[in-house]
Protein backbone atom coordinates (compact mmCIF):
# COMPACT_ATOMS: atom_id res chain seq x y z
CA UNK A 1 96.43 132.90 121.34
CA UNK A 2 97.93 128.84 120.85
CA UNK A 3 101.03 130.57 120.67
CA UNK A 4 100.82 132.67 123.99
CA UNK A 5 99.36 129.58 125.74
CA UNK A 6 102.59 127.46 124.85
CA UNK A 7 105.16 130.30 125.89
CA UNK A 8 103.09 130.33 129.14
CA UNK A 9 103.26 126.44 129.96
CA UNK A 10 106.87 126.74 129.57
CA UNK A 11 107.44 129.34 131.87
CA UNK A 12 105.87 127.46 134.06
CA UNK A 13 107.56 125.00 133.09
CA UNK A 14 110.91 125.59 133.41
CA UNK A 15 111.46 126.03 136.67
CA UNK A 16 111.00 122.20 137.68
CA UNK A 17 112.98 121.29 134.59
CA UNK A 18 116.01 123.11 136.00
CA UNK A 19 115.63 121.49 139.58
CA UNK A 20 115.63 118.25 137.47
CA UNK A 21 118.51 118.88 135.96
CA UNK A 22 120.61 119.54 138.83
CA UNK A 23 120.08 116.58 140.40
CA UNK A 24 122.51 113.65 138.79
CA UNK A 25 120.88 110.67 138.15
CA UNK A 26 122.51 106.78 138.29
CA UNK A 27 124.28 106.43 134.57
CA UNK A 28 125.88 103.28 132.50
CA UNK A 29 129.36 103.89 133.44
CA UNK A 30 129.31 105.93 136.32
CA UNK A 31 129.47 106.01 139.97
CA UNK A 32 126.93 108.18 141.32
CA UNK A 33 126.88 109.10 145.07
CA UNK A 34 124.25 111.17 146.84
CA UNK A 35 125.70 112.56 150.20
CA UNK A 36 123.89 114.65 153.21
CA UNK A 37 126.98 117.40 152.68
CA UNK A 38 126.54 120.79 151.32
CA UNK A 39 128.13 121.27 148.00
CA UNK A 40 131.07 123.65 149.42
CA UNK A 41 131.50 120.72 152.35
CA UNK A 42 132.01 118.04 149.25
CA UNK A 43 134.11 120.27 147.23
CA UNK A 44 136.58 120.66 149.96
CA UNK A 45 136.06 117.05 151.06
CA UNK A 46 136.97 115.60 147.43
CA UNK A 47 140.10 117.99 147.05
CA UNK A 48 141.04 116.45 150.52
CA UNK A 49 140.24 113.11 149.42
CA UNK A 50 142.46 112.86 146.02
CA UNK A 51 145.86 112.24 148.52
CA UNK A 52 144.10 108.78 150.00
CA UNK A 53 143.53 107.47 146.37
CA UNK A 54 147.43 108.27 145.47
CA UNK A 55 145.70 110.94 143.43
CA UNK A 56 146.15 115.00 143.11
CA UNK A 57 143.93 117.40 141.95
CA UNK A 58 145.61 118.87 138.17
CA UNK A 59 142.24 121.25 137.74
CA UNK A 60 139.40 122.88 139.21
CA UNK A 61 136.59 124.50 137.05
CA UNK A 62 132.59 125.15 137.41
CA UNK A 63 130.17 127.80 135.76
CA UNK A 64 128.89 128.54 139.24
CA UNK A 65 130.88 131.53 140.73
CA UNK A 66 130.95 133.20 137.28
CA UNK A 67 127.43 133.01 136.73
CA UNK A 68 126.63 134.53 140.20
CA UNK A 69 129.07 137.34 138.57
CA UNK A 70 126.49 138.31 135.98
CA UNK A 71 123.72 137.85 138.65
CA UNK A 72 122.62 134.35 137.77
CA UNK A 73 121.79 132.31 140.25
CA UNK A 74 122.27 128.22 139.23
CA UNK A 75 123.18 125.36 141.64
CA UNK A 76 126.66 124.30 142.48
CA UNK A 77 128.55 122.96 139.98
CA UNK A 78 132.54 121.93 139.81
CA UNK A 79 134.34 119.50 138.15
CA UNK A 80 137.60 118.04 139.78
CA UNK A 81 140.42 116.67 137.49
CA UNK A 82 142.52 114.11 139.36
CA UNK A 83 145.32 112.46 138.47
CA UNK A 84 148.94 111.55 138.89
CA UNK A 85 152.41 111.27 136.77
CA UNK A 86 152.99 107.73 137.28
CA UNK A 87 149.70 106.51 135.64
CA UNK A 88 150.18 109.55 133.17
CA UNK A 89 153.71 108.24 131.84
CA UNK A 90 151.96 104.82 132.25
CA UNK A 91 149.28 105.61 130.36
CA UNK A 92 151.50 107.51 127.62
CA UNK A 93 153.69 104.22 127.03
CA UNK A 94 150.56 102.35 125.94
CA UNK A 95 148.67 104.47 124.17
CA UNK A 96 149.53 108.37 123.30
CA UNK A 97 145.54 108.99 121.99
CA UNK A 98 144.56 107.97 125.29
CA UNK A 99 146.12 110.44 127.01
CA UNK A 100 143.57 113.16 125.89
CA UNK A 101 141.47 111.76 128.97
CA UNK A 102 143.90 112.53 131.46
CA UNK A 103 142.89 114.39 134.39
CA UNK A 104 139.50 112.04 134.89
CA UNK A 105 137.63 113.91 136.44
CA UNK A 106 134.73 113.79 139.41
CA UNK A 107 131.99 116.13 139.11
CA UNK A 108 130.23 117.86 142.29
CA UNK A 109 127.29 119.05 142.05
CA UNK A 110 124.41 120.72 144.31
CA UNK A 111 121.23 118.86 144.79
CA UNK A 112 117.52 121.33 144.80
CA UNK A 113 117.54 120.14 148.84
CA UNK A 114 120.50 121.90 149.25
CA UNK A 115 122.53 118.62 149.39
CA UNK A 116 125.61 117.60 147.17
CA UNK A 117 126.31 114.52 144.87
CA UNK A 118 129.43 113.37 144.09
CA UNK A 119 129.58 111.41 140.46
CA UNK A 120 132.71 110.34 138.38
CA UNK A 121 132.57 108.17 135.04
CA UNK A 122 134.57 105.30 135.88
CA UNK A 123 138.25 105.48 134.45
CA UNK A 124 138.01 101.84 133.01
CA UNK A 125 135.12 103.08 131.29
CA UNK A 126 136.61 106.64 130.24
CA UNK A 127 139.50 104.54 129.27
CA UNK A 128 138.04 101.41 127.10
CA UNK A 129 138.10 103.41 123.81
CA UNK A 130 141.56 102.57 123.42
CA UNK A 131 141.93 99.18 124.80
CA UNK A 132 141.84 97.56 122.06
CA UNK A 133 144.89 99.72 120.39
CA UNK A 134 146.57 99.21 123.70
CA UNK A 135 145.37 95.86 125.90
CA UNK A 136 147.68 96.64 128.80
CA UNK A 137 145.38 99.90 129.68
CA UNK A 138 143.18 97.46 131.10
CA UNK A 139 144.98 96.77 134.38
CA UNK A 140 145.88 100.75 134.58
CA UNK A 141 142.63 101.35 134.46
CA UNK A 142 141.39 98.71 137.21
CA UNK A 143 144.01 100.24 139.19
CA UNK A 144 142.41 104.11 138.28
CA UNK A 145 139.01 102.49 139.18
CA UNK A 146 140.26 101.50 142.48
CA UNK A 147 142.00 104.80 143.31
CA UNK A 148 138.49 106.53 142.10
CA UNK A 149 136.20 104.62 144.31
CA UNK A 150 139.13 105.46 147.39
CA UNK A 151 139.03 109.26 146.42
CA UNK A 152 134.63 109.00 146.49
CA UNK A 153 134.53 106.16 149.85
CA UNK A 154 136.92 108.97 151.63
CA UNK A 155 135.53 112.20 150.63
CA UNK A 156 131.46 110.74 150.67
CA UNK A 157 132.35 109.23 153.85
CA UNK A 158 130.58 105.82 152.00
């Protein structure tokens, strides 16, 4: 009986834990930006938006499309690599380990009111594992954050 009673409360359950995941929530090294947009509106707006930070977009890839494949039904959900070859053969001259980061990438994703966030960890921070190997990533990064926060003010409209 304890044991049907706990499989019941989360059931019931798990329905608001899933609309509380799929909102993103302000993190330690991130930007986070809620927008009034629809998720497909900030997908294409952020894919438009990599040119003005000197950016492209390298890859594309989200569980959502597949998932409505196999007749799941979860929120939108895509993650944008962006970068470019001049910070990547910049990046490769200081430090070859930190080129496993490269594309950063901004992640899209569909709010329960139907809305669309736009959130990206900032490059100096995806970055800062391997400034101490290689001091001089510092000022590529600043640069990366810059680029970034162009890329989010352009496609958020912020």
């Amino acid at each position: 009986m304890l044991l049907r009673a706990a499989a019941l409360a989360l059931t019931l359950a798990l329905p608001a834990m899933a609309q509380d995941v799929a909102d993103m929530a302000p993190r330690d090294g991130w930007t986070v930006i809620p927008t009034a947009q629809t998720f497909d509106q900030l997908v294409e707006g952020t894919r438009g938006a990599a040119k003005a930070g000197g950016l492209a977009v390298v890859t594309m890839a989200g569980p959502t499309d597949a998932a409505a494949q196999r007749g799941i039904d979860i929120p939108g959900n895509r993650v944008i690599g962006l970068y470019n070859n001049d910070f990547a053969v910049r990046v490769l001259r200081q430090s070859t380990a930190a080129m496993i980061e490269a594309p950063i990438r901004v992640y899209v994703t569909e709010n329960a009111d139907g809305t669309a966030t736009l959130s990206y960890k900032l490059p100096s921070a995806v970055l800062a594992p391997y400034m101490t190997e290689a001091p001089d990533l510092a000022a590529i990064a600043a640069e990366l954050d810059a680029a970034f926060a162009t890329v989010a003010a352009t496609a958020t409209g912020s």
